[in-house]
C-alpha atoms as a PDB file:
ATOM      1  CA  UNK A   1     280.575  42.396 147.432  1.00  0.00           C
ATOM      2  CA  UNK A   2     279.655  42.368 151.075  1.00  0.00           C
ATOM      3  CA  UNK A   3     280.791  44.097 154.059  1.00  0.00           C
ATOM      4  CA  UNK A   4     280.567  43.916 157.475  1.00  0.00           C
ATOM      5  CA  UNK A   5     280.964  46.663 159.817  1.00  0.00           C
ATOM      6  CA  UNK A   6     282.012  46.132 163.170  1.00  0.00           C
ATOM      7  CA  UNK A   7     281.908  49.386 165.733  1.00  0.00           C
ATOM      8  CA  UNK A   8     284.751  49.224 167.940  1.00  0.00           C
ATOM      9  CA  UNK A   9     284.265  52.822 169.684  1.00  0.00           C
ATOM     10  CA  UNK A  10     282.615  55.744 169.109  1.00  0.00           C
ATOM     11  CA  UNK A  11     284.776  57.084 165.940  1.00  0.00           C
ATOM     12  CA  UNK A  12     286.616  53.241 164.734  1.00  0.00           C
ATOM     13  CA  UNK A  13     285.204  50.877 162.756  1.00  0.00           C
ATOM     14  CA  UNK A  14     286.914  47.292 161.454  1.00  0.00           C
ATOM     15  CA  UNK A  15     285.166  46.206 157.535  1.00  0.00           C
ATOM     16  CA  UNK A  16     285.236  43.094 156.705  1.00  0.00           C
ATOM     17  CA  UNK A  17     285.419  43.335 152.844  1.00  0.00           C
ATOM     18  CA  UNK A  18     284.468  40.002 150.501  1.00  0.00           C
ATOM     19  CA  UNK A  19     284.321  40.132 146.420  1.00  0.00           C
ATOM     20  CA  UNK A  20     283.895  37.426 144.498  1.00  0.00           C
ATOM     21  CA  UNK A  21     282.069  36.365 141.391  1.00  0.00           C
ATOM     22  CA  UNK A  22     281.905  38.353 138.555  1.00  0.00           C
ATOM     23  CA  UNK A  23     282.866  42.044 140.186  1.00  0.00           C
ATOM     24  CA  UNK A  24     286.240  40.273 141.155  1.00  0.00           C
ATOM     25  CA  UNK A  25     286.747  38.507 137.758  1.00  0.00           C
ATOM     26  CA  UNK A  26     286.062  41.890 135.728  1.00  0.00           C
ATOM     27  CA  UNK A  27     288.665  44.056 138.022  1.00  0.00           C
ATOM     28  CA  UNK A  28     291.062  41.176 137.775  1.00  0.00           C
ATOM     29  CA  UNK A  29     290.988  40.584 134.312  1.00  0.00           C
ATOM     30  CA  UNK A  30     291.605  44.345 133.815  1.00  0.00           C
ATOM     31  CA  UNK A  31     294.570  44.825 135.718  1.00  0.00           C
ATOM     32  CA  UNK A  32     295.845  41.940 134.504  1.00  0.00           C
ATOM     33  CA  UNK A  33     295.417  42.948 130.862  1.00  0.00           C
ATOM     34  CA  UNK A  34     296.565  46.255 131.620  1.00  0.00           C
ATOM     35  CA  UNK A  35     299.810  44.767 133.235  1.00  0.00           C
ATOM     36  CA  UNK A  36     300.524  42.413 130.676  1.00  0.00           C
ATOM     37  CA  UNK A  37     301.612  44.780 127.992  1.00  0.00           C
ATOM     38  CA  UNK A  38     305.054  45.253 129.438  1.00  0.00           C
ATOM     39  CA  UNK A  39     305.391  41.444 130.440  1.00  0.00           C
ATOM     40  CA  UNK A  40     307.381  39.376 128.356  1.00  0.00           C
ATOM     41  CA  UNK A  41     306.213  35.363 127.917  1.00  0.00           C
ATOM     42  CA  UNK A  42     307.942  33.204 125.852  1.00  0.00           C
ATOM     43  CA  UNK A  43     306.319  32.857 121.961  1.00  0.00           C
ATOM     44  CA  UNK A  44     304.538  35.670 122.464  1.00  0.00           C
ATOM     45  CA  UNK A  45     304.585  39.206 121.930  1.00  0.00           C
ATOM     46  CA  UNK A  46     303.998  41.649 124.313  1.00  0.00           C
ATOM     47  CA  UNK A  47     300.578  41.780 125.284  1.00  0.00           C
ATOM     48  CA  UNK A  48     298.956  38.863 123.366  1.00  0.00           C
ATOM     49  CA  UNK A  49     299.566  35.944 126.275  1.00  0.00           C
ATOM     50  CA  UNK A  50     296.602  34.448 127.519  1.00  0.00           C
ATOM     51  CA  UNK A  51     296.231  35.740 130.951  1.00  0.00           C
ATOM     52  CA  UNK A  52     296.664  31.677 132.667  1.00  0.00           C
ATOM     53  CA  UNK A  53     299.816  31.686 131.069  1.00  0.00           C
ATOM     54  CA  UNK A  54     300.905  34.749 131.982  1.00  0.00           C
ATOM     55  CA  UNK A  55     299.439  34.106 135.273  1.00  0.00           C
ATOM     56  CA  UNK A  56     302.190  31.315 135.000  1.00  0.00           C
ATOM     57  CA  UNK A  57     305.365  33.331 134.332  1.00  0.00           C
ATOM     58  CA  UNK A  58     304.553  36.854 136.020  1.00  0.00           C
ATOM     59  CA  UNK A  59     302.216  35.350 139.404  1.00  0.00           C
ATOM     60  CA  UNK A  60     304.144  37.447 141.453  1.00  0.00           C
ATOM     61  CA  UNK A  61     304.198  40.694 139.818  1.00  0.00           C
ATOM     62  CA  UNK A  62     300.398  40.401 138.881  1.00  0.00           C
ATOM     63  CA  UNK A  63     299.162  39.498 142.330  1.00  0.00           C
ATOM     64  CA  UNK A  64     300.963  42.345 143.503  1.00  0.00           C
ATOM     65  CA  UNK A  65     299.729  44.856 140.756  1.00  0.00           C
ATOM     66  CA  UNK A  66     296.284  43.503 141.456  1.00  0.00           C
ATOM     67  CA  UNK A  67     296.983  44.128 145.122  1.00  0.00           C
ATOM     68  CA  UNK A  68     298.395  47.732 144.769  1.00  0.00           C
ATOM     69  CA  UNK A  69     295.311  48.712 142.204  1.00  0.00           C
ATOM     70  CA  UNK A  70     291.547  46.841 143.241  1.00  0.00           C
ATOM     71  CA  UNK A  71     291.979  47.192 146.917  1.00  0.00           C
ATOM     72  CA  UNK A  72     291.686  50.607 146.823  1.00  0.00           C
ATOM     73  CA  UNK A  73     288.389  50.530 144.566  1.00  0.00           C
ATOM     74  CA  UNK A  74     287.427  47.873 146.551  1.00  0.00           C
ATOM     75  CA  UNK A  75     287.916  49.525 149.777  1.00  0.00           C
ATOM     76  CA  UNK A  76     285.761  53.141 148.276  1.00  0.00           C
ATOM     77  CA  UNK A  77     282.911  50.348 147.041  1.00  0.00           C
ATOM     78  CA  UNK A  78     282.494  49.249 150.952  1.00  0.00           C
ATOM     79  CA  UNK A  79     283.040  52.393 152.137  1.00  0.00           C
ATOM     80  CA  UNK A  80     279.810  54.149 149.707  1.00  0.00           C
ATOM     81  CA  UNK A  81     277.728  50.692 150.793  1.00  0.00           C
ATOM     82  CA  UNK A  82     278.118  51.013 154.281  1.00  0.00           C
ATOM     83  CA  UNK A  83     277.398  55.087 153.973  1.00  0.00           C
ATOM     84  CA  UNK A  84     280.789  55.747 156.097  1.00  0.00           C
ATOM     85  CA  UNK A  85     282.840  58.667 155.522  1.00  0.00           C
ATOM     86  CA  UNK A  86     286.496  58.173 156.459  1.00  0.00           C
ATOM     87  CA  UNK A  87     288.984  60.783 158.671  1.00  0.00           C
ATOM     88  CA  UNK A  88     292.127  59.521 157.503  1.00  0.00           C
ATOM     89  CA  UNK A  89     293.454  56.536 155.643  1.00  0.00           C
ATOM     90  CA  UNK A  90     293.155  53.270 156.382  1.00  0.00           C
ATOM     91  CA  UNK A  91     294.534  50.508 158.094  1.00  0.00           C
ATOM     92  CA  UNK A  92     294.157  47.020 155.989  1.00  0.00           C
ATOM     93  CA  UNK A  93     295.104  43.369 157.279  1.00  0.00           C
ATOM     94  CA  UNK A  94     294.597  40.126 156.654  1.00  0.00           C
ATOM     95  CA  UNK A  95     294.380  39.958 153.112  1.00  0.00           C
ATOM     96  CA  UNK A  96     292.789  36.788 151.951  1.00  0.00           C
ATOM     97  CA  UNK A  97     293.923  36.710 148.197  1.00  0.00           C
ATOM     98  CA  UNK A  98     292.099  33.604 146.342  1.00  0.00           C
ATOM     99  CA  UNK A  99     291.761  33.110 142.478  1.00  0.00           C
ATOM    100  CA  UNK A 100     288.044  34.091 142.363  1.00  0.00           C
ATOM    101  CA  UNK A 101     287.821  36.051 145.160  1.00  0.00           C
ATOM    102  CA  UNK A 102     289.819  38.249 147.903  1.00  0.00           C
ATOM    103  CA  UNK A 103     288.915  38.885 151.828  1.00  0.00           C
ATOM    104  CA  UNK A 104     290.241  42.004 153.713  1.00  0.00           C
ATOM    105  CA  UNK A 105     290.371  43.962 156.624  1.00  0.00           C
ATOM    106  CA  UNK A 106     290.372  47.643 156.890  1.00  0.00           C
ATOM    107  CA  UNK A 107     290.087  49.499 159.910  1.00  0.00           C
ATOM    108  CA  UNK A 108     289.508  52.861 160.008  1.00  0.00           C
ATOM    109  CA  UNK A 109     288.328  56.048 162.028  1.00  0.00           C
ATOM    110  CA  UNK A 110     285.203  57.898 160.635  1.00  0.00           C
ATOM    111  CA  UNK A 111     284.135  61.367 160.696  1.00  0.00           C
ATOM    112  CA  UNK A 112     281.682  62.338 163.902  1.00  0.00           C
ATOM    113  CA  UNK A 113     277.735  62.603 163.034  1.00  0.00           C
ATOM    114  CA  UNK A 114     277.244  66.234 163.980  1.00  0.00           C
ATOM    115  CA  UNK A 115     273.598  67.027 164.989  1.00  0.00           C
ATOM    116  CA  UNK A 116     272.588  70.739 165.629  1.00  0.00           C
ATOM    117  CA  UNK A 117     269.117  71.247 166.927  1.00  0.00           C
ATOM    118  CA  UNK A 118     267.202  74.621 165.863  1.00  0.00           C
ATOM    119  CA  UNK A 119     266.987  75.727 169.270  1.00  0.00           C
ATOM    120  CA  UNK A 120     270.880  76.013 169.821  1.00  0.00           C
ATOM    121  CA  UNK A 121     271.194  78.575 166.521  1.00  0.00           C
ATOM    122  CA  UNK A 122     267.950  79.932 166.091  1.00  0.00           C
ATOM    123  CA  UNK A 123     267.042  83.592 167.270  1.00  0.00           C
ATOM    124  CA  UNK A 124     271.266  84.442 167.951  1.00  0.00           C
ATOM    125  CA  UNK A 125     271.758  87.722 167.358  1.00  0.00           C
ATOM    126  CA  UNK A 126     274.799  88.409 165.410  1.00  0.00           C
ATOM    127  CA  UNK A 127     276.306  91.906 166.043  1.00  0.00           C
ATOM    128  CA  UNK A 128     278.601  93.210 162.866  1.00  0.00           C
ATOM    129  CA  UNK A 129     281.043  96.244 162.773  1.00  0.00           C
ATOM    130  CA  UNK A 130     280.687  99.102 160.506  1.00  0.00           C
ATOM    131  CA  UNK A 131     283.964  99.434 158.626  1.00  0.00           C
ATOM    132  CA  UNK A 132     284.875 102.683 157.441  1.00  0.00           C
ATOM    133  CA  UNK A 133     287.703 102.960 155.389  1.00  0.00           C
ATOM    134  CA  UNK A 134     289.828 106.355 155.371  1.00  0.00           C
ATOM    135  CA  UNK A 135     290.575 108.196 152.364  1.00  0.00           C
ATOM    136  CA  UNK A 136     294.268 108.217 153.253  1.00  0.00           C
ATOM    137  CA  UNK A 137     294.175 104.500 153.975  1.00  0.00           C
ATOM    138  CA  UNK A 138     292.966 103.943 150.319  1.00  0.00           C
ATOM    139  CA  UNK A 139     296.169 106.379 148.905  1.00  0.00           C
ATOM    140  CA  UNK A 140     298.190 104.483 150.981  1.00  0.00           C
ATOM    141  CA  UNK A 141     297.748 100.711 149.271  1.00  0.00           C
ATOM    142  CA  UNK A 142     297.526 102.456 145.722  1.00  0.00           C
ATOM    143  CA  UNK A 143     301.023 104.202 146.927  1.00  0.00           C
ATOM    144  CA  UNK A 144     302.745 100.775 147.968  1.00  0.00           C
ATOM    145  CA  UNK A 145     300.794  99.036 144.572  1.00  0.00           C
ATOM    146  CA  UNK A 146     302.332 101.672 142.711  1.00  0.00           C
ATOM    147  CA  UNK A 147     305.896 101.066 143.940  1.00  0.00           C
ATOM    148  CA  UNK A 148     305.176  97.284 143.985  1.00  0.00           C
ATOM    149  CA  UNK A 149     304.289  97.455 140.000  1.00  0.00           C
ATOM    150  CA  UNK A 150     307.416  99.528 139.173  1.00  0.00           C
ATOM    151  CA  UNK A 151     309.897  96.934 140.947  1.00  0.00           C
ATOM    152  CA  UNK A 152     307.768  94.315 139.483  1.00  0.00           C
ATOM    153  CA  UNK A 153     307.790  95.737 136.026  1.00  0.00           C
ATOM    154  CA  UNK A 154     310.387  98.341 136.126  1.00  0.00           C
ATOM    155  CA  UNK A 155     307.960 101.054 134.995  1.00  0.00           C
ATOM    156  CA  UNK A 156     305.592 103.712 136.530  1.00  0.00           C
ATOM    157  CA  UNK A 157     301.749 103.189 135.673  1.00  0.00           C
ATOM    158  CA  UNK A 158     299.424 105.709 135.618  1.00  0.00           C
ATOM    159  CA  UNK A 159     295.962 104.790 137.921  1.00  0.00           C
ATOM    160  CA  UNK A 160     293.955 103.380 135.241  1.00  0.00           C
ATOM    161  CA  UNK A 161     296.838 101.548 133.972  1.00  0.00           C
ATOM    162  CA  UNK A 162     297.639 100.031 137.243  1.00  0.00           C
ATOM    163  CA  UNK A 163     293.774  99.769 137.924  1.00  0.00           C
ATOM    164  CA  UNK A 164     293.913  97.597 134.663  1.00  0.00           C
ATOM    165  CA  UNK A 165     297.336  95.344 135.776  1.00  0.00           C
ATOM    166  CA  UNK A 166     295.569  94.496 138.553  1.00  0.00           C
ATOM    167  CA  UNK A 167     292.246  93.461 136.852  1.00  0.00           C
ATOM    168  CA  UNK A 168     289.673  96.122 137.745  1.00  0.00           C
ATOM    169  CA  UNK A 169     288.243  97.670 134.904  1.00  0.00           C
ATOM    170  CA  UNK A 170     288.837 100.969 135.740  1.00  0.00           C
ATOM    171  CA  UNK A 171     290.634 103.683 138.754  1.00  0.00           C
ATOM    172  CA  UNK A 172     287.117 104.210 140.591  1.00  0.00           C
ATOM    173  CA  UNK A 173     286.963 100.047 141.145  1.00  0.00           C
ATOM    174  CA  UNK A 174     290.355  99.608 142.067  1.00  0.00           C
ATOM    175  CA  UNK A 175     289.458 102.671 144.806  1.00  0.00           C
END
């Protein structure tokens, strides 16, 4: 496989995207055989043509099964070798489909290369809020879990029940 990336601004790039040779054979061949059990060729049974006749009587339907399932592994292969991590999904042109080998297109956007220096984090201060949480505040959310459970279930729990229905092990962890 080989792959060309071209930078056409800061965040799109256009891959050029060749197989051939063995890598294309193997993903053909395996499609193809995959495909072919639901193909029908004359004298034989499902499944058992040889895959230049079937190429014969299904071209069509294989080229575009082989289409719809090795560009995407194709595409993820370029994308790993040239270390690019996409932002959305591709745009792919020019398809160049050949029996032992296909050329495509894909243009994408990639993610930005974020760089944070030490000096623009390091040594913040971070202020945090003590939360205190009021005694009545805590009655007040077992009150409406209460009435919540009893709709829910149509039956009144007592705390360690209701601590238990709602998966604390006991009343003083549901508190």
């Amino acid at each position: 496989m080989r792959v060309e990336t071209k930078k056409i601004d800061k965040l799109k790039r256009r891959l050029k995207i060749e197989v051939e040779g063995d890598e294309f054979t193997k993903e053909k061949e395996a499609i193809f055989r995959e495909s072919s059990k639901n193909l029908k060729v004359p004298g034989f049974r499902p499944g058992s043509a040889p895959l230049d006749v079937l190429e014969k009587y299904h071209s069509g339907y294989l080229k575009e099964e082989l289409l719809k399932k090795a560009l995407p592994v194709f595409y993820q292969k370029a994308l790993e070798e040239a270390k690019l991590t996409p932002a959305g999904y591709p745009h792919i042109s020019d398809i160049d489909l050949k029996p032992q080998s296909i050329v495509f297109f894909a243009e994408l956007e990639v993610k930005p290369d974020v760089l944070l220096k030490d000096a623009i984090y390091k040594g913040l201060a971070i202020k945090g809020k003590k939360v205190e949480v009021q005694e009545i505040e805590i009655e007040k959310v077992i009150t409406n879990l209460h009435d919540g459970v009893q709709k829910t279930i149509g039956q009144k729990l007592n705390d360690e029940e209701l601590a238990r229905w709602a998966s604390y092990p006991d009343a003083a962890a549901l508190r």
